[in-house]
Protein backbone atom coordinates (compact mmCIF):
# COMPACT_ATOMS: atom_id res chain seq x y z
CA UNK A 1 -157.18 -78.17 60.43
CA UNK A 2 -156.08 -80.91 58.06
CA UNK A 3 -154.03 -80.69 55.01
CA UNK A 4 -156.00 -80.16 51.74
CA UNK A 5 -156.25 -83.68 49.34
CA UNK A 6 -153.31 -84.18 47.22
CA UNK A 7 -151.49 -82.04 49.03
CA UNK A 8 -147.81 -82.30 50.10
CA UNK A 9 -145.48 -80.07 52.04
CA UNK A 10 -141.62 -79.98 51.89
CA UNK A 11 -140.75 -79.70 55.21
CA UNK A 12 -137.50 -77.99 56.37
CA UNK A 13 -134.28 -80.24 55.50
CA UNK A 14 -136.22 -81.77 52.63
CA UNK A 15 -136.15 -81.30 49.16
CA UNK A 16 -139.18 -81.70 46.61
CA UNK A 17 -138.94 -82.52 42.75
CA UNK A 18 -141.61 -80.52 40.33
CA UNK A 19 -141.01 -81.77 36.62
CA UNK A 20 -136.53 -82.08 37.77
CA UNK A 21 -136.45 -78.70 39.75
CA UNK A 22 -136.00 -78.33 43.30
CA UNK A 23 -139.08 -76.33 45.12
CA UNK A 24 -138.39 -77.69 48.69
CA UNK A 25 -135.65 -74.87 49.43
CA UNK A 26 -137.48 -71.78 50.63
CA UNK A 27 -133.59 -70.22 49.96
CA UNK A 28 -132.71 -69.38 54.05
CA UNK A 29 -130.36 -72.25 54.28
CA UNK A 30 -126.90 -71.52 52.38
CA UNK A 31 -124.21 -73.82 51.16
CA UNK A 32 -121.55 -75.40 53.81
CA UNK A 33 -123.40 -73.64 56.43
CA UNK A 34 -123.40 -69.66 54.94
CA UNK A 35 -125.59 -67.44 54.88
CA UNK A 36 -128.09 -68.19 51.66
CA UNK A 37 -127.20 -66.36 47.86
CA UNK A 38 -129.01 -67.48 44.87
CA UNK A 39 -125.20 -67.07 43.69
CA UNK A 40 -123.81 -69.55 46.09
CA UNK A 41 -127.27 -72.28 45.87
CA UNK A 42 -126.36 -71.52 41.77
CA UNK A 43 -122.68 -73.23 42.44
CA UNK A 44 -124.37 -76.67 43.76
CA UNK A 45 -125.31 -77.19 40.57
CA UNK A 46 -128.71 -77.95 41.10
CA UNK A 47 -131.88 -76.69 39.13
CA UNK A 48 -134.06 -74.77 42.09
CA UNK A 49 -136.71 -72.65 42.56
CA UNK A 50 -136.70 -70.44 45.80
CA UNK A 51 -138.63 -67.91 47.13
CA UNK A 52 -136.91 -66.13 50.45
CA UNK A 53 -135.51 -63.15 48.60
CA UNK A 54 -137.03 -60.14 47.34
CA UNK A 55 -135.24 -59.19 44.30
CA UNK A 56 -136.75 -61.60 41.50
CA UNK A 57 -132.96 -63.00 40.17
CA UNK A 58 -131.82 -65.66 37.89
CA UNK A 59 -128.32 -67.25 38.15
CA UNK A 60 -127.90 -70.41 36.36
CA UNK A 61 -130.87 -73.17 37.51
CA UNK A 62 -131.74 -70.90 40.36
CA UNK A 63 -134.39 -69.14 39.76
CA UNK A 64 -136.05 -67.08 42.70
CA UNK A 65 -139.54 -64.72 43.11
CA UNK A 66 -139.42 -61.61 45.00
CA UNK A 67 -141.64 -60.14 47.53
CA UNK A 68 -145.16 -60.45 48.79
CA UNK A 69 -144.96 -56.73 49.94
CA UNK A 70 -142.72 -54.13 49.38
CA UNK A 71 -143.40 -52.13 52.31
CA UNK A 72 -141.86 -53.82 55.54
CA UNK A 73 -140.99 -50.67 57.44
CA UNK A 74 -137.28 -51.09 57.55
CA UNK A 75 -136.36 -50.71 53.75
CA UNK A 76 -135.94 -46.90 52.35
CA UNK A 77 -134.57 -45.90 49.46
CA UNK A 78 -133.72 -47.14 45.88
CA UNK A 79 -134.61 -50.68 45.99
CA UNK A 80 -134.59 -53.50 43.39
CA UNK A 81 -137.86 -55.08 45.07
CA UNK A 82 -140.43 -56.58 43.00
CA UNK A 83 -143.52 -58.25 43.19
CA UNK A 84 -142.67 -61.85 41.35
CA UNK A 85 -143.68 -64.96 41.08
CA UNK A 86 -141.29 -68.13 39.14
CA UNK A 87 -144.22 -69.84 37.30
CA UNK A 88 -143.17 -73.82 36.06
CA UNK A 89 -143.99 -74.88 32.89
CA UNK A 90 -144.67 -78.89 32.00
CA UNK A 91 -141.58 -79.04 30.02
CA UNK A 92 -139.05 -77.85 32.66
CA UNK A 93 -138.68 -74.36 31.62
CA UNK A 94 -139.93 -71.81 33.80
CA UNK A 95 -141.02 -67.89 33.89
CA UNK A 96 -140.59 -65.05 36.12
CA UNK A 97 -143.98 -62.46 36.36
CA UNK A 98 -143.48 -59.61 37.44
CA UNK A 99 -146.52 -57.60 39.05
CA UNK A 100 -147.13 -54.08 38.71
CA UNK A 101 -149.49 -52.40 40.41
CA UNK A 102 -151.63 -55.47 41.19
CA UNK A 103 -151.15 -56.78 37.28
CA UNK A 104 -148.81 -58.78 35.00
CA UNK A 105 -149.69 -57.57 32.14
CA UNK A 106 -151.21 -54.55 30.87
CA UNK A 107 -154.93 -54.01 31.27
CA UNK A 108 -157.47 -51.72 33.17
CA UNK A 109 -158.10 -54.24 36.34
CA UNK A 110 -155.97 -55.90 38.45
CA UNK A 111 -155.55 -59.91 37.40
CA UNK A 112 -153.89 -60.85 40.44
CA UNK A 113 -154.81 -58.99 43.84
CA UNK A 114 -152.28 -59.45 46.86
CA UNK A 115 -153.67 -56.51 49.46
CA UNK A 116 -154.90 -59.43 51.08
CA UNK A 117 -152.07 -61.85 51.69
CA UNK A 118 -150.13 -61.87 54.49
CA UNK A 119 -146.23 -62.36 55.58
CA UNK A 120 -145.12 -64.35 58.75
């Protein structure tokens, strides 16, 4: 299967620019080796947006999405989990949507359906 047209992908190790914001980090990799924190990728001082954990979270430039699906079988209990995607805006500034039940905003059908996607 080929790549679609005019698309690019940030490969591991590699960082990619949208607009003067990092998207190449998926957020796995940490700084000096540790384990990955949107607190410790916020002290590098760079503007990012990640998307490895699953509690959407803003700490200075970093901005990061939560989960694909909630359920994974191992996590019980109280949970901060959300359905969230960082959305970029021309100018730089960006936006965290939240889904509930299906929707970002209030209305009687879904405008955003993820039964269907699926998590490596």
């Amino acid at each position: 299967m080929s790549d679609p047209k005019g698309v690019s992908w940030a490969y591991d190790g590699s960082s990619r620019l949208l607009d003067g914001i990092d998207v190449g980090h998926h957020g796995f990799r940490g700084v000096n080796g540790s384990k990955a924190s949107v607190q410790g990728l916020a002290k590098t001082g760079r503007t990012m947006t990640i998307g490895r954990v699953h509690s959407p979270e803003i700490n200075e430039g970093v901005y990061a999405g939560g989960a694909l699906r909630l359920q994974q079988g191992y996590n019980k209990g109280p949970s901060t989990w959300a359905v969230s995607h960082v959305v970029p805006y021309q100018d730089g500034a960006r936006s965290i949507l939240t889904l509930q039940d299906g929707r970002w905003r209030a209305g009687e059908k879904p405008r955003v359906s993820i039964s269907s996607a699926r998590v490596a």
